[in-house]
PDB file of N, CA and C in Angstrom:
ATOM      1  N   UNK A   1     -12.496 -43.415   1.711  1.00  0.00           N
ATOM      2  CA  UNK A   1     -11.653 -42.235   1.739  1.00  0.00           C
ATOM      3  C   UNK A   1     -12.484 -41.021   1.342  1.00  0.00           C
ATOM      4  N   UNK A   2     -12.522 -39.990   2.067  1.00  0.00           N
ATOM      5  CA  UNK A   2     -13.199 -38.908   1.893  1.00  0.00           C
ATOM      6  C   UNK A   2     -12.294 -38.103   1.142  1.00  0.00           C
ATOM      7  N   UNK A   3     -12.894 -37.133   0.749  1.00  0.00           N
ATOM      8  CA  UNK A   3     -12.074 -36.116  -0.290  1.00  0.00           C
ATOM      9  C   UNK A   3     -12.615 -34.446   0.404  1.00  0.00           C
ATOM     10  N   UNK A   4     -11.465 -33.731   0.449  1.00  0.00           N
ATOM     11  CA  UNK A   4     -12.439 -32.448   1.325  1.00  0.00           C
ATOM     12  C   UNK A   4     -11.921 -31.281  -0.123  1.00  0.00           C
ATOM     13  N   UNK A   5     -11.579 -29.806  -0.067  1.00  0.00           N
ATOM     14  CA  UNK A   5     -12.143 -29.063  -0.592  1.00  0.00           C
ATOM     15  C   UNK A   5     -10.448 -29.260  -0.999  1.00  0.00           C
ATOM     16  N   UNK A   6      -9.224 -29.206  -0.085  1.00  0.00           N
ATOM     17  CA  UNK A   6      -8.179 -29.487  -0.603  1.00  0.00           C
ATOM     18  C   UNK A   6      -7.638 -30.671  -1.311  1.00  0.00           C
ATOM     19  N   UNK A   7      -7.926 -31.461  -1.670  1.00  0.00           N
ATOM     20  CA  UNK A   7      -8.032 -32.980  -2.421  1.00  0.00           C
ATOM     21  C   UNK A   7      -7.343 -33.801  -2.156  1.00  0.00           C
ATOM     22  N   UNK A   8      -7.352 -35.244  -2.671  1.00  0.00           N
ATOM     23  CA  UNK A   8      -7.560 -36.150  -2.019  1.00  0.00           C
ATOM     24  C   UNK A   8      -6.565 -36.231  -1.494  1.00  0.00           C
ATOM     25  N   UNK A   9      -4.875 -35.791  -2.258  1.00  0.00           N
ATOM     26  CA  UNK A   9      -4.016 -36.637  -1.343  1.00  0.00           C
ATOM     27  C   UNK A   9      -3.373 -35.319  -0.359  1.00  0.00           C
ATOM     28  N   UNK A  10      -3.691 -34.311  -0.110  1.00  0.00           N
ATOM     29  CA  UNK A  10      -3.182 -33.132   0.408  1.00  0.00           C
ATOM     30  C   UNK A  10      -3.126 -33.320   1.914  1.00  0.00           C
ATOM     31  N   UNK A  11      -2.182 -33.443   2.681  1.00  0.00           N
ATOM     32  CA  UNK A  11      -1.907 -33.136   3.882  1.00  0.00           C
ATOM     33  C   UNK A  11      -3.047 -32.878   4.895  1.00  0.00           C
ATOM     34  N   UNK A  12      -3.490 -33.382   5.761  1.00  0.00           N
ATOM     35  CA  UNK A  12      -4.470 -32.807   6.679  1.00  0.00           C
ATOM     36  C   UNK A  12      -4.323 -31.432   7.309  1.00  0.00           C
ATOM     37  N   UNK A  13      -2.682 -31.667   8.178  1.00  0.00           N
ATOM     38  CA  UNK A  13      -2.967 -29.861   8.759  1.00  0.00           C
ATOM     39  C   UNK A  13      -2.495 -28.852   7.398  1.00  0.00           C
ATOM     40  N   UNK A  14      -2.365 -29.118   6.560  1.00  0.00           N
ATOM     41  CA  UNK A  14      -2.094 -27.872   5.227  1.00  0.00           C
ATOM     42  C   UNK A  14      -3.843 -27.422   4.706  1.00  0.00           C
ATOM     43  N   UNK A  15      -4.535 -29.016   5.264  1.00  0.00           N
ATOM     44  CA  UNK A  15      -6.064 -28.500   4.637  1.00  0.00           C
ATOM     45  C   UNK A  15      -6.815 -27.736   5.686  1.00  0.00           C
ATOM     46  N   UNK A  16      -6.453 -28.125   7.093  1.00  0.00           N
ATOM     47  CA  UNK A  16      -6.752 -27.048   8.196  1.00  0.00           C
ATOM     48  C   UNK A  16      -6.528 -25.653   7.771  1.00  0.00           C
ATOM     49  N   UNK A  17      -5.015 -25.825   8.013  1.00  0.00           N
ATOM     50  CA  UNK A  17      -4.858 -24.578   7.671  1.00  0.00           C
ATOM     51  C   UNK A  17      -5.181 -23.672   6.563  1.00  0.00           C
ATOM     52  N   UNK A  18      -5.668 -24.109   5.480  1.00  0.00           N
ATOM     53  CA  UNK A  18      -6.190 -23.332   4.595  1.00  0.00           C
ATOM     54  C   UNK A  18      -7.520 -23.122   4.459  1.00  0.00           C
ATOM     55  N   UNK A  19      -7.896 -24.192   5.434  1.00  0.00           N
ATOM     56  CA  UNK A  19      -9.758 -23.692   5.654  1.00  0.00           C
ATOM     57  C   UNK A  19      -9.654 -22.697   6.754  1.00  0.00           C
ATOM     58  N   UNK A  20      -8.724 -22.612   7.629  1.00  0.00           N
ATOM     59  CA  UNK A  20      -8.555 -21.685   8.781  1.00  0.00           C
ATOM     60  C   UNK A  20      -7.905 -20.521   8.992  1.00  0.00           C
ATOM     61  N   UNK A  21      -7.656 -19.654   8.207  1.00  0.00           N
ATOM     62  CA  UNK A  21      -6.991 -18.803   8.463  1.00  0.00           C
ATOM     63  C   UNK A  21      -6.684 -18.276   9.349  1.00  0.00           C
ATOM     64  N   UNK A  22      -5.327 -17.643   9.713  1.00  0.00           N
ATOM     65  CA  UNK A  22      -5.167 -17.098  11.168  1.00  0.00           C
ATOM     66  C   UNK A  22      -5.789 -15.498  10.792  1.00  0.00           C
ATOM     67  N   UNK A  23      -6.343 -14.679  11.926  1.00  0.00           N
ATOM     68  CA  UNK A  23      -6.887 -13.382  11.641  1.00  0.00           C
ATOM     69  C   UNK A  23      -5.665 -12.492  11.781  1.00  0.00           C
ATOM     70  N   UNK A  24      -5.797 -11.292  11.103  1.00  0.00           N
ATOM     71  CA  UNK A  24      -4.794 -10.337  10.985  1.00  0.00           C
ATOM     72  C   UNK A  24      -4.697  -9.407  12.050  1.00  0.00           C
ATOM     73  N   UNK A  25      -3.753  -9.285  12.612  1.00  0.00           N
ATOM     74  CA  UNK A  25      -3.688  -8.267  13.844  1.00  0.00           C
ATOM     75  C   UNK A  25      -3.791  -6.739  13.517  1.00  0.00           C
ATOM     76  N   UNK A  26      -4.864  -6.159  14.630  1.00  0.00           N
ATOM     77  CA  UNK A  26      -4.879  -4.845  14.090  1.00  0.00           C
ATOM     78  C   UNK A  26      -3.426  -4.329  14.017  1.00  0.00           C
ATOM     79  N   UNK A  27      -3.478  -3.526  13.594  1.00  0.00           N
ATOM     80  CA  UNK A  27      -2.224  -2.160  13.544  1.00  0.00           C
ATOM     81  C   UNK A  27      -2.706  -1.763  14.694  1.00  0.00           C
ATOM     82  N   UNK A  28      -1.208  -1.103  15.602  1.00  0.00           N
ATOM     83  CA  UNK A  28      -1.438  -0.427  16.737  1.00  0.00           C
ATOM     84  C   UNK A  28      -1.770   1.278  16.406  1.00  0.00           C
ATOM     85  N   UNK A  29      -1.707   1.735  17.610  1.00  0.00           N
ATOM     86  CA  UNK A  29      -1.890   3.331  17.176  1.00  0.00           C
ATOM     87  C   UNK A  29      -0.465   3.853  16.826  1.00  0.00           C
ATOM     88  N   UNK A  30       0.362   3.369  17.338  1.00  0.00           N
ATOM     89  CA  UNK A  30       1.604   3.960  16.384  1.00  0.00           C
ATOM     90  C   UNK A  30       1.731   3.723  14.961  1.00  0.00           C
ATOM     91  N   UNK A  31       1.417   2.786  14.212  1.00  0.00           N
ATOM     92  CA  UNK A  31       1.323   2.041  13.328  1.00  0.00           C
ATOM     93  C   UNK A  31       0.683   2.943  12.463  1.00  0.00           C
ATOM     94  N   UNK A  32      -0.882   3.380  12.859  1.00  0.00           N
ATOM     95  CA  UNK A  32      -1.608   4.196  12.279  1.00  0.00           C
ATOM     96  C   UNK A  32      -0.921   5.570  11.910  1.00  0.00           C
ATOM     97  N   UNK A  33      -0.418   6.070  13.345  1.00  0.00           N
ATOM     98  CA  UNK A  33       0.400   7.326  13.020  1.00  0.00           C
ATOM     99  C   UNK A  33       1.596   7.225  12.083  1.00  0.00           C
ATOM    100  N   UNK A  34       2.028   6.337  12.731  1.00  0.00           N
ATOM    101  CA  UNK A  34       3.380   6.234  10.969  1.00  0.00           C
ATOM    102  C   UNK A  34       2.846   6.457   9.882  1.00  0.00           C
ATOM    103  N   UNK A  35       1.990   5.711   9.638  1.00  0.00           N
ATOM    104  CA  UNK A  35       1.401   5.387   8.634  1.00  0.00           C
ATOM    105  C   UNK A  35       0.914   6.988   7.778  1.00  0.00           C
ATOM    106  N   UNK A  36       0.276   7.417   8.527  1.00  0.00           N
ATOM    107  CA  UNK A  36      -0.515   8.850   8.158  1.00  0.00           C
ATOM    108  C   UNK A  36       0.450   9.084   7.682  1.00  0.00           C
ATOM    109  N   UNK A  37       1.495   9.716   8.891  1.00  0.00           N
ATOM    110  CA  UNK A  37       3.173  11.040   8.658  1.00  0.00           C
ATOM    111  C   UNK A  37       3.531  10.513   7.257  1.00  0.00           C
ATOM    112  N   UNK A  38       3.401   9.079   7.323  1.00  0.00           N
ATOM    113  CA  UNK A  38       4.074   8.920   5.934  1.00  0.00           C
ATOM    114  C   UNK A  38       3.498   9.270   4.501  1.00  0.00           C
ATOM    115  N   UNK A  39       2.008   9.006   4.410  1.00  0.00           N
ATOM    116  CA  UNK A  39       1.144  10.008   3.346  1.00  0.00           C
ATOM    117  C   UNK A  39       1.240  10.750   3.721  1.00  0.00           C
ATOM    118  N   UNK A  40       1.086  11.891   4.495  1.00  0.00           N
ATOM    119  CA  UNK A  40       1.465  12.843   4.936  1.00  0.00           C
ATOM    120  C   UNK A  40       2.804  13.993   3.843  1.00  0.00           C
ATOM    121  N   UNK A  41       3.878  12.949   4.359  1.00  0.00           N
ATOM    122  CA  UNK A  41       4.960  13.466   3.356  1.00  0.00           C
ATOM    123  C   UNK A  41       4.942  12.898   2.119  1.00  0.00           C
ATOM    124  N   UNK A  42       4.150  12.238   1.473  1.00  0.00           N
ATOM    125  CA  UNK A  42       4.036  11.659  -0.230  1.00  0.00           C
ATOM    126  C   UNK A  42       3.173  12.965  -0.536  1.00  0.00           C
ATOM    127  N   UNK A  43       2.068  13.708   0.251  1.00  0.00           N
ATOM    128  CA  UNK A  43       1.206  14.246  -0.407  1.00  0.00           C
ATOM    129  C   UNK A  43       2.440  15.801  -0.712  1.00  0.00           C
ATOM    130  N   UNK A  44       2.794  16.088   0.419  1.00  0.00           N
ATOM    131  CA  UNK A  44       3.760  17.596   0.770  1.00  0.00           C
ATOM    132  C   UNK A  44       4.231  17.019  -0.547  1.00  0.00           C
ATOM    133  N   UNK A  45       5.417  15.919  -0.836  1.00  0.00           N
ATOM    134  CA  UNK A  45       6.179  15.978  -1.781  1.00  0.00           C
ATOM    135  C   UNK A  45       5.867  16.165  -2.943  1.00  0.00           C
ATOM    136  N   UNK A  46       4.378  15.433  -3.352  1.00  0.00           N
ATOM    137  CA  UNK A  46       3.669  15.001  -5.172  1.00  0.00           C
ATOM    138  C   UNK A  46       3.449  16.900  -4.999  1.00  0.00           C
ATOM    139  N   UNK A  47       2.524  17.716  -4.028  1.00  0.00           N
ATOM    140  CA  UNK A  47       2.484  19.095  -4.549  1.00  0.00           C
ATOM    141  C   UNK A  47       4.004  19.725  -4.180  1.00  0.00           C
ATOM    142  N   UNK A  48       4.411  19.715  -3.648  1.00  0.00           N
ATOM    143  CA  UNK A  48       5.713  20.545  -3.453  1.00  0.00           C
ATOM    144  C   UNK A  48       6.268  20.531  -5.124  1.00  0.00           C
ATOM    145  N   UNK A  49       6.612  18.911  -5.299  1.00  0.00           N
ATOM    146  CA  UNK A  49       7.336  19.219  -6.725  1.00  0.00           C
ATOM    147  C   UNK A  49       6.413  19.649  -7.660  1.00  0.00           C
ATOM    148  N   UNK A  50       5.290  19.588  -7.768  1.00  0.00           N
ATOM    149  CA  UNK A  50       4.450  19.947  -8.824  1.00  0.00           C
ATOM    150  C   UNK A  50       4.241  21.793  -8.845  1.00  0.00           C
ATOM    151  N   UNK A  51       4.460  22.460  -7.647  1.00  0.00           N
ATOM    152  CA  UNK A  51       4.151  23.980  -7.357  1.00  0.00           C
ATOM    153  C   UNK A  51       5.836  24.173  -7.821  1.00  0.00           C
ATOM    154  N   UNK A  52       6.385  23.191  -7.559  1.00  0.00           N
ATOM    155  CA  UNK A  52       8.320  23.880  -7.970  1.00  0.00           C
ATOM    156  C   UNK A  52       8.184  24.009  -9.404  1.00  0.00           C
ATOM    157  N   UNK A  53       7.701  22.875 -10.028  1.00  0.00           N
ATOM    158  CA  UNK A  53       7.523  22.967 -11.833  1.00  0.00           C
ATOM    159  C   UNK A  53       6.850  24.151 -12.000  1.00  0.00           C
ATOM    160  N   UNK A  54       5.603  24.154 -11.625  1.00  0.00           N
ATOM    161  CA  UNK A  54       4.856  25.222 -11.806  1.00  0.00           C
ATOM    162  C   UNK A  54       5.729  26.566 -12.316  1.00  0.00           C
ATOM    163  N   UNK A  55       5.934  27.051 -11.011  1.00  0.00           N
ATOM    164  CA  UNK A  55       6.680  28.010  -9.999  1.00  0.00           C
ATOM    165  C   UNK A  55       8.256  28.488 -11.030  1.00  0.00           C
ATOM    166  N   UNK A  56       9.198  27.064 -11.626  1.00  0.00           N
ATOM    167  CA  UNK A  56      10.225  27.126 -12.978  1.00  0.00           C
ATOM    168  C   UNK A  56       9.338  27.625 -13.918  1.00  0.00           C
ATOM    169  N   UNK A  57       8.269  27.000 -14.189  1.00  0.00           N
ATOM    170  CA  UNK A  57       7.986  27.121 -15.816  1.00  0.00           C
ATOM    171  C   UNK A  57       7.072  28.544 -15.738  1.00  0.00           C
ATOM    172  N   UNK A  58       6.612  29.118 -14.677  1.00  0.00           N
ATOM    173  CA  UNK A  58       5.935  30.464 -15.225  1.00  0.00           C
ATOM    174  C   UNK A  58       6.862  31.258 -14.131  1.00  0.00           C
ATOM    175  N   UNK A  59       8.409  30.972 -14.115  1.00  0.00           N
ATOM    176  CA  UNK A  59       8.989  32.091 -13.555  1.00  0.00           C
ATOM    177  C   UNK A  59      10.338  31.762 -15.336  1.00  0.00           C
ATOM    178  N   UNK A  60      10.272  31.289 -15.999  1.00  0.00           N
ATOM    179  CA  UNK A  60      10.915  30.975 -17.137  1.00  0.00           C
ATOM    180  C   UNK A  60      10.367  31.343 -18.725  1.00  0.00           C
ATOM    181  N   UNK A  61      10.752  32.582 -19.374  1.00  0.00           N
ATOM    182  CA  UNK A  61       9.947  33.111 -20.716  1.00  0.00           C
ATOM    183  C   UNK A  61       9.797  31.936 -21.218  1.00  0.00           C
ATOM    184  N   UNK A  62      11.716  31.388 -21.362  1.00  0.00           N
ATOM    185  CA  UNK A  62      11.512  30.295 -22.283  1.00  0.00           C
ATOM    186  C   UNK A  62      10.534  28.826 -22.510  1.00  0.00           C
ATOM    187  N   UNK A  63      10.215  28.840 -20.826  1.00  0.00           N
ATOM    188  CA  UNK A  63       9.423  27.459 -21.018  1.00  0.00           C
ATOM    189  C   UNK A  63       7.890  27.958 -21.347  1.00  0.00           C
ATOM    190  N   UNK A  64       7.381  29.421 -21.968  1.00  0.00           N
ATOM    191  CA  UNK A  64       6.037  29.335 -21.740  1.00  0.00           C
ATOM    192  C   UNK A  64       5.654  28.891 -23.191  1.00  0.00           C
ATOM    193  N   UNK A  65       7.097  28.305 -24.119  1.00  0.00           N
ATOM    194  CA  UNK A  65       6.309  27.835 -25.286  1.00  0.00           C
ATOM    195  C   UNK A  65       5.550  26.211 -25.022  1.00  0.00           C
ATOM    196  N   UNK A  66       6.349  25.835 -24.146  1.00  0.00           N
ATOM    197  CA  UNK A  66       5.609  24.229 -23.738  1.00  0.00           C
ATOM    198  C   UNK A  66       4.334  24.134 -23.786  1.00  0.00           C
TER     199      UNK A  66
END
């Protein structure tokens, strides 16, 4: 009885398959573009709200003790 990297009593096609991985399919070009638009709008949003704070706190006397 041979012993391979998955051991001794493990399934043959479970040890295939884990010496074999299937390869990952690219992303299409839509995929990519979603992808962007969607950082895209995380980046607009992280500065948008950060220029709105801004924008409150030095249009506000009271917050310039912060």
């Amino acid at each position: 009885m041979t012993t391979t990297s998955c051991g001794a009593y493990a399934k043959k096609e479970a040890c295939e398959m884990a010496a074999h991985p299937h390869h990952a399919r690219r992303a299409s070009p839509a995929t990519k573009l979603l992808t962007a638009l969607h950082w895209a709008l995380v980046a607009v949003g992280i500065f948008g709200l950060t220029g709105a704070a801004a924008l409150l706190m030095a249009s506000t006397p009271s917050a310039w003790l912060l």
